[in-house]
C-alpha atoms as a PDB file:
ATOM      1  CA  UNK A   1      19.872 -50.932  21.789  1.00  0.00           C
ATOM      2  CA  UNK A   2      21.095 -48.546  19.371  1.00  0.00           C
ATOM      3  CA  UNK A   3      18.626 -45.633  18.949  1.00  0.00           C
ATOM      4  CA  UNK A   4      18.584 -42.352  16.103  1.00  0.00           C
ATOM      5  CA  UNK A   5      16.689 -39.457  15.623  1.00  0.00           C
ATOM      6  CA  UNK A   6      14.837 -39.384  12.717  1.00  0.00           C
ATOM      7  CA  UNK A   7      11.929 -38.236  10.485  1.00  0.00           C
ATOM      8  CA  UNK A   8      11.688 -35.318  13.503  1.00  0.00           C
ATOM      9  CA  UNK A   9      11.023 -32.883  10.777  1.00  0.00           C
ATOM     10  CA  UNK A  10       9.379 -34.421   7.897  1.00  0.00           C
ATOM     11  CA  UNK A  11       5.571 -33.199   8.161  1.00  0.00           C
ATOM     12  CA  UNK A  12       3.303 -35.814   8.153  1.00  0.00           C
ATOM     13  CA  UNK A  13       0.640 -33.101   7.000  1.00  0.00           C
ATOM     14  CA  UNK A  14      -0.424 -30.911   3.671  1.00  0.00           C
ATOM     15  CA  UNK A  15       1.242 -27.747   3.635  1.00  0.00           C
ATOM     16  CA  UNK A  16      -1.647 -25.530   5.539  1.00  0.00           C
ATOM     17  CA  UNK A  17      -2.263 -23.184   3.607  1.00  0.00           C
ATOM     18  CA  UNK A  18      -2.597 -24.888   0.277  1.00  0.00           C
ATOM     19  CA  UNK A  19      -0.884 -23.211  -2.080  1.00  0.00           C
ATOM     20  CA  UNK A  20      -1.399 -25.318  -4.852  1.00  0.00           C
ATOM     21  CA  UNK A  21      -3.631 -28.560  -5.123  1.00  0.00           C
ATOM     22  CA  UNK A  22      -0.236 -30.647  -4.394  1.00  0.00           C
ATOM     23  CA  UNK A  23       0.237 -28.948  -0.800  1.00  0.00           C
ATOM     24  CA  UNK A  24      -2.449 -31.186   0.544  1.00  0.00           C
ATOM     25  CA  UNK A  25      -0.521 -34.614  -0.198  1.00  0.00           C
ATOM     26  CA  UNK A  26       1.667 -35.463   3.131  1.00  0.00           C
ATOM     27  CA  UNK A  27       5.034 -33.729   2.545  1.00  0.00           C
ATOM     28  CA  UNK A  28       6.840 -37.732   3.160  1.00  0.00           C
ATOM     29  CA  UNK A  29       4.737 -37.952  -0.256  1.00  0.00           C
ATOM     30  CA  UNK A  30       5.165 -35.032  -1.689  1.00  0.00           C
ATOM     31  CA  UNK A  31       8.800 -34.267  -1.416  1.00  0.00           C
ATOM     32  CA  UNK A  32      10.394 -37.643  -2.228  1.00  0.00           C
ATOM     33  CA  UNK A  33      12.052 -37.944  -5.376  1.00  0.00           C
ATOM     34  CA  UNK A  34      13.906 -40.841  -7.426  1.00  0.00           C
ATOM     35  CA  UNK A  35      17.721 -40.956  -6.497  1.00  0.00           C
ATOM     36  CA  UNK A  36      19.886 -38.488  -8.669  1.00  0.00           C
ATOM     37  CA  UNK A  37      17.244 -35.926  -9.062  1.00  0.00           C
ATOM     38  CA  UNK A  38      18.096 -33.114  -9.056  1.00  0.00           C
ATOM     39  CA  UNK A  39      15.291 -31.311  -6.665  1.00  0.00           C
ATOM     40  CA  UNK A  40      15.715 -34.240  -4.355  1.00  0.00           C
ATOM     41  CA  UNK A  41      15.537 -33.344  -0.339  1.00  0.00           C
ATOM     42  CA  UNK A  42      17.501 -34.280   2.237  1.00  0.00           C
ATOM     43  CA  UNK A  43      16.662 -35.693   5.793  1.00  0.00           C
ATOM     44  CA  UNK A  44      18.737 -35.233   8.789  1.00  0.00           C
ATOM     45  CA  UNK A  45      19.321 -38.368  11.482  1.00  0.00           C
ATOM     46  CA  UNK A  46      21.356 -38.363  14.526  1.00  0.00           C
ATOM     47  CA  UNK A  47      22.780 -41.043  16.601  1.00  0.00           C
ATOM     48  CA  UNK A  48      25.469 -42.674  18.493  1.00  0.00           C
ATOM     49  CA  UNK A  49      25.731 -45.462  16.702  1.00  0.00           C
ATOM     50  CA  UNK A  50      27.113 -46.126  12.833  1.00  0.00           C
ATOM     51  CA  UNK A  51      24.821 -48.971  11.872  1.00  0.00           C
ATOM     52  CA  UNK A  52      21.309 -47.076  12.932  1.00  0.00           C
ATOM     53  CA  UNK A  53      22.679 -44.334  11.132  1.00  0.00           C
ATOM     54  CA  UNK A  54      22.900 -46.784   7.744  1.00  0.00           C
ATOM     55  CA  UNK A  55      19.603 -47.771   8.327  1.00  0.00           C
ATOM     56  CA  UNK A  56      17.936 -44.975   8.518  1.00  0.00           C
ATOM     57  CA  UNK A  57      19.936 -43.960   5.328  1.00  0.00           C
ATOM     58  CA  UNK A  58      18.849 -46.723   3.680  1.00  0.00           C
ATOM     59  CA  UNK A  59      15.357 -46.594   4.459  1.00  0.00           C
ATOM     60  CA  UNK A  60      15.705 -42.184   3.335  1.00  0.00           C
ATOM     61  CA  UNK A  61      16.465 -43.339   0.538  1.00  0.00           C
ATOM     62  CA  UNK A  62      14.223 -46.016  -0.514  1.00  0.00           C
ATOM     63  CA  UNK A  63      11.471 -43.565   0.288  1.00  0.00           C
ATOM     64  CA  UNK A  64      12.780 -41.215  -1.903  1.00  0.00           C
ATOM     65  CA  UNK A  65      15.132 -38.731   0.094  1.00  0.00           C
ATOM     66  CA  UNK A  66      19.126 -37.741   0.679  1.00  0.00           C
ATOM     67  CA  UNK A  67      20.460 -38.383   4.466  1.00  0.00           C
ATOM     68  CA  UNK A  68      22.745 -35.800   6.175  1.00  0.00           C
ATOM     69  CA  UNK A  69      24.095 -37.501   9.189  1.00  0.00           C
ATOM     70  CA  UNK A  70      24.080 -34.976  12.412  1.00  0.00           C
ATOM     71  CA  UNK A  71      25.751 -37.130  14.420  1.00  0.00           C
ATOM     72  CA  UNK A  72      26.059 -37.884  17.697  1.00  0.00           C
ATOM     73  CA  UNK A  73      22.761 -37.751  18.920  1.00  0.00           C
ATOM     74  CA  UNK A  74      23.753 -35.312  21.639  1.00  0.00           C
ATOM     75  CA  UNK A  75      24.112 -32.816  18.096  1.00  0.00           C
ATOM     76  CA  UNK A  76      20.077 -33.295  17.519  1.00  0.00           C
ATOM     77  CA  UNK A  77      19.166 -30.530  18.978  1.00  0.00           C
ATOM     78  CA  UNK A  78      20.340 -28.882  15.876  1.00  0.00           C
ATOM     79  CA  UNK A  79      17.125 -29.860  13.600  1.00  0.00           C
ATOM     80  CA  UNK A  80      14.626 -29.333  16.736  1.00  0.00           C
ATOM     81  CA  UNK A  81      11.970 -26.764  16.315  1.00  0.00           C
ATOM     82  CA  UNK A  82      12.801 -23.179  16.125  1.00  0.00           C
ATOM     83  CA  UNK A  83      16.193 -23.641  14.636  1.00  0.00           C
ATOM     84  CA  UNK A  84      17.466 -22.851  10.956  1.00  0.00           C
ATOM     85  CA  UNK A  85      16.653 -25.963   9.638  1.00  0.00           C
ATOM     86  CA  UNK A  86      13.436 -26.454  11.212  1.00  0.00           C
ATOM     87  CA  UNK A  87      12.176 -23.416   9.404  1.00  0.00           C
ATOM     88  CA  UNK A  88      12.926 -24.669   5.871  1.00  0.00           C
ATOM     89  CA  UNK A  89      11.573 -28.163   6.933  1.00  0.00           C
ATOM     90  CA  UNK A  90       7.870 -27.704   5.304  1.00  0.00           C
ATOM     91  CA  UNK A  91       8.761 -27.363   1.758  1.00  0.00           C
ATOM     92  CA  UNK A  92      12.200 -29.610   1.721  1.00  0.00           C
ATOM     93  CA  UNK A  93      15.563 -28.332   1.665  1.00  0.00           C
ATOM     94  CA  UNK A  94      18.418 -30.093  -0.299  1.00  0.00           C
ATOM     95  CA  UNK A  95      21.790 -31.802   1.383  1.00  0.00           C
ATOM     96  CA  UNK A  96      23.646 -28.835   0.697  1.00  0.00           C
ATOM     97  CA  UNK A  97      20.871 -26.078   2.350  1.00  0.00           C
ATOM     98  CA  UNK A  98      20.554 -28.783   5.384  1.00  0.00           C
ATOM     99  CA  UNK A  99      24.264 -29.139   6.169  1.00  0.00           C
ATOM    100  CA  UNK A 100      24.393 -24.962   6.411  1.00  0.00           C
ATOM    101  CA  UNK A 101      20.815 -24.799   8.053  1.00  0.00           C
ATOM    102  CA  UNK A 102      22.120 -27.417  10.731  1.00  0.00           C
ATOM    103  CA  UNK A 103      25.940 -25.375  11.106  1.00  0.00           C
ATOM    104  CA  UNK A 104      24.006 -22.186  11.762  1.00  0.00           C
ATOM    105  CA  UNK A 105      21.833 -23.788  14.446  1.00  0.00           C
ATOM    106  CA  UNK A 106      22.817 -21.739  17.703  1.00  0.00           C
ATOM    107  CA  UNK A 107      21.673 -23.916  21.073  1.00  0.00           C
ATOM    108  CA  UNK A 108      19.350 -21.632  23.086  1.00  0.00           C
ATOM    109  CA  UNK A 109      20.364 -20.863  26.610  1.00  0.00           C
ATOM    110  CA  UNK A 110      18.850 -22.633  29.053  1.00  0.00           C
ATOM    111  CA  UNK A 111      16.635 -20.123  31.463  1.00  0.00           C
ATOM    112  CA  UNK A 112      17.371 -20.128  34.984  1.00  0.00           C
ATOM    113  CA  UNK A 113      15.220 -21.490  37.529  1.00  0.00           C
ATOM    114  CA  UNK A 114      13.402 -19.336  40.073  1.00  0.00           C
END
């Protein structure tokens, strides 16, 4: 069964604090914008397989967001908190930001074990 990361960093919350009445709509709600405009946000997915990968484009889009595709899934570490891209995730970040959030993502060491 094909499987993708997605939505992993799309907050399903108001911005806390509220900055401005709009920061208490859900940021799915609050960030998506028509196709072609020009403060439009991007998404990341990852996965090993093409046609989730279309989907989950497809379905970005319809709810009103761009798609950067992080593929393979063993890359989805890059957009997991406490990385680049995780940090701009609360108030959107275009395709262009994403792509350079997700390329400056360094994967922490692992710790060793006692």
């Amino acid at each position: 069964m094909p499987r993708a990361r997605e939505f992993s960093h799309i907050q399903f919350h108001g911005h806390v604090p509220a900055r401005t009445p709009e920061d208490s709509v859900p940021a799915l709600v609050r960030l998506a914008r028509p196709r072609g405009a020009a403060d439009r946000t991007a998404l990341v997915v990852s996965s090993d397989h093409a046609d989730a990968v279309a989907f989950v484009t497809k379905l970005y889009d319809e709810l009103g967001f761009d798609t950067v595709d992080d593929s393979p899934l063993a890359a989805s570490w890059r957009s997991a908190p406490g990385t680049p891209m995780w940090a701009m995730s609360v108030d959107g970040q275009s395709r262009d930001r994403l792509r350079r959030n997700l390329e400056q993502a360094h994967r922490p060491r692992s710790r060793p074990t006692a």
